[in-house]
Every structure is written in C-alpha cells, then in structure tokens.
C-alpha atoms as a PDB file:
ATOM      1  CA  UNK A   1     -21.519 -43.137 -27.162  1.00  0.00           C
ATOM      2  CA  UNK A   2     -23.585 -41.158 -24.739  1.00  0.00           C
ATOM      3  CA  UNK A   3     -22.904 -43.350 -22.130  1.00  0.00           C
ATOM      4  CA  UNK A   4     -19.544 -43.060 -22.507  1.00  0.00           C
ATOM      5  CA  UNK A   5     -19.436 -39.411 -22.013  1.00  0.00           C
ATOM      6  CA  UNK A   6     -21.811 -39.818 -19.156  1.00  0.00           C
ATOM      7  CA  UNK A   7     -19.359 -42.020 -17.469  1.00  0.00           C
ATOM      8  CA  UNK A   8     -16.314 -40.332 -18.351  1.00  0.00           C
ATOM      9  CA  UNK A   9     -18.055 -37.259 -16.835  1.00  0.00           C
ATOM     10  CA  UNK A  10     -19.067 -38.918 -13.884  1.00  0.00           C
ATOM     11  CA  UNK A  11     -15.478 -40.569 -13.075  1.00  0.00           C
ATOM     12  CA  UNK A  12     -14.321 -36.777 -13.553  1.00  0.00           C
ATOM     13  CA  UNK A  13     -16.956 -35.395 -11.173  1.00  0.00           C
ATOM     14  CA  UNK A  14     -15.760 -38.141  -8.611  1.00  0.00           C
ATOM     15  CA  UNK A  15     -11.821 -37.815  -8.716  1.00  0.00           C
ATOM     16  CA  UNK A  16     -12.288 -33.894  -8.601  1.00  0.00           C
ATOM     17  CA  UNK A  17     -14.258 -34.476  -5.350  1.00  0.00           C
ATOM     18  CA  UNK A  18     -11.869 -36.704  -3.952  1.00  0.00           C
ATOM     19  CA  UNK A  19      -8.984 -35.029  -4.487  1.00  0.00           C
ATOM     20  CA  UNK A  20     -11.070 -31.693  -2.051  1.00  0.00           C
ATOM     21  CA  UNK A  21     -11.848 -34.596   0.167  1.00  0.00           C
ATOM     22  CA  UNK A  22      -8.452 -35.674   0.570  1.00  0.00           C
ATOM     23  CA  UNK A  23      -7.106 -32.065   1.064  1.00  0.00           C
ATOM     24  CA  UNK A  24      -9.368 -31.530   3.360  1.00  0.00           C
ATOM     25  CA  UNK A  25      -8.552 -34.325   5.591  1.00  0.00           C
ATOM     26  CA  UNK A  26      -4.943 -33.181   5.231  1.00  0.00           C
ATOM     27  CA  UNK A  27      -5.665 -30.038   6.693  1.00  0.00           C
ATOM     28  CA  UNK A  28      -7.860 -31.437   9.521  1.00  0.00           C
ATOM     29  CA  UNK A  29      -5.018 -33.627  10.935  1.00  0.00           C
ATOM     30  CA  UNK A  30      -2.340 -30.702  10.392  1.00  0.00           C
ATOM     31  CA  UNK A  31      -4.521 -28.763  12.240  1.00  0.00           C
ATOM     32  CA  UNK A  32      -4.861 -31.508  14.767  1.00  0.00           C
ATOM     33  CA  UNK A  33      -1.112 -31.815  15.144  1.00  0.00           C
ATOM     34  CA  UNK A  34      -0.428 -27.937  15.536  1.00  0.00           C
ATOM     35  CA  UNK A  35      -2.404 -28.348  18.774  1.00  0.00           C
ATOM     36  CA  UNK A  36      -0.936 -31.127  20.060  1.00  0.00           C
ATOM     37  CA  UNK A  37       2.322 -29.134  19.683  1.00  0.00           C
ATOM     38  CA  UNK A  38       1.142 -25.867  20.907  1.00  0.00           C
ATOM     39  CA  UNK A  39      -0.331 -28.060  24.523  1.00  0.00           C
ATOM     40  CA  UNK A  40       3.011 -29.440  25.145  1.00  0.00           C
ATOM     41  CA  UNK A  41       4.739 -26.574  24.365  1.00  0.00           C
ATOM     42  CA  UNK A  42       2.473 -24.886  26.981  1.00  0.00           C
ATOM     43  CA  UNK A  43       3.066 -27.755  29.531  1.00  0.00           C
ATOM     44  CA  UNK A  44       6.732 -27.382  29.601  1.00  0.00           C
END
C-alpha cells in the first residue's frame, strides 16, 4: 500500500513538472517568434 502512494505521488510530482516544462517551452518559442516579427518589421 505504501508503495502505491509513493508512486502515485511520484507520477503527480512528474506530470506537475511537466506541465511548467511544457509552458515554459511555449513561452520560449513565442518569445522567439515576437522577434522574428519585430526584425522584419524593422527591415521593411
């Protein structure tokens, strides 16, 4: 039973990281975009 609840603990820990992770990432390449934009925006 205890190592149930240490693995349903554990699979929590790690989808609650993931999902950060994969916000994170989501953000970076928004970012990444915006400037993309804003350079040709600049170059025309």
């Amino acid at each position: 039973m205890r190592t149930l609840i240490a693995c349903a603990a554990l699979a929590g820990t790690l989808l609650i990281a993931a999902c950060n992770t994969v916000e994170g990432v989501g953000k970076d390449v928004s970012s990444a975009g915006d400037t993309v934009a804003n350079t040709a925006d600049k170059s025309k």
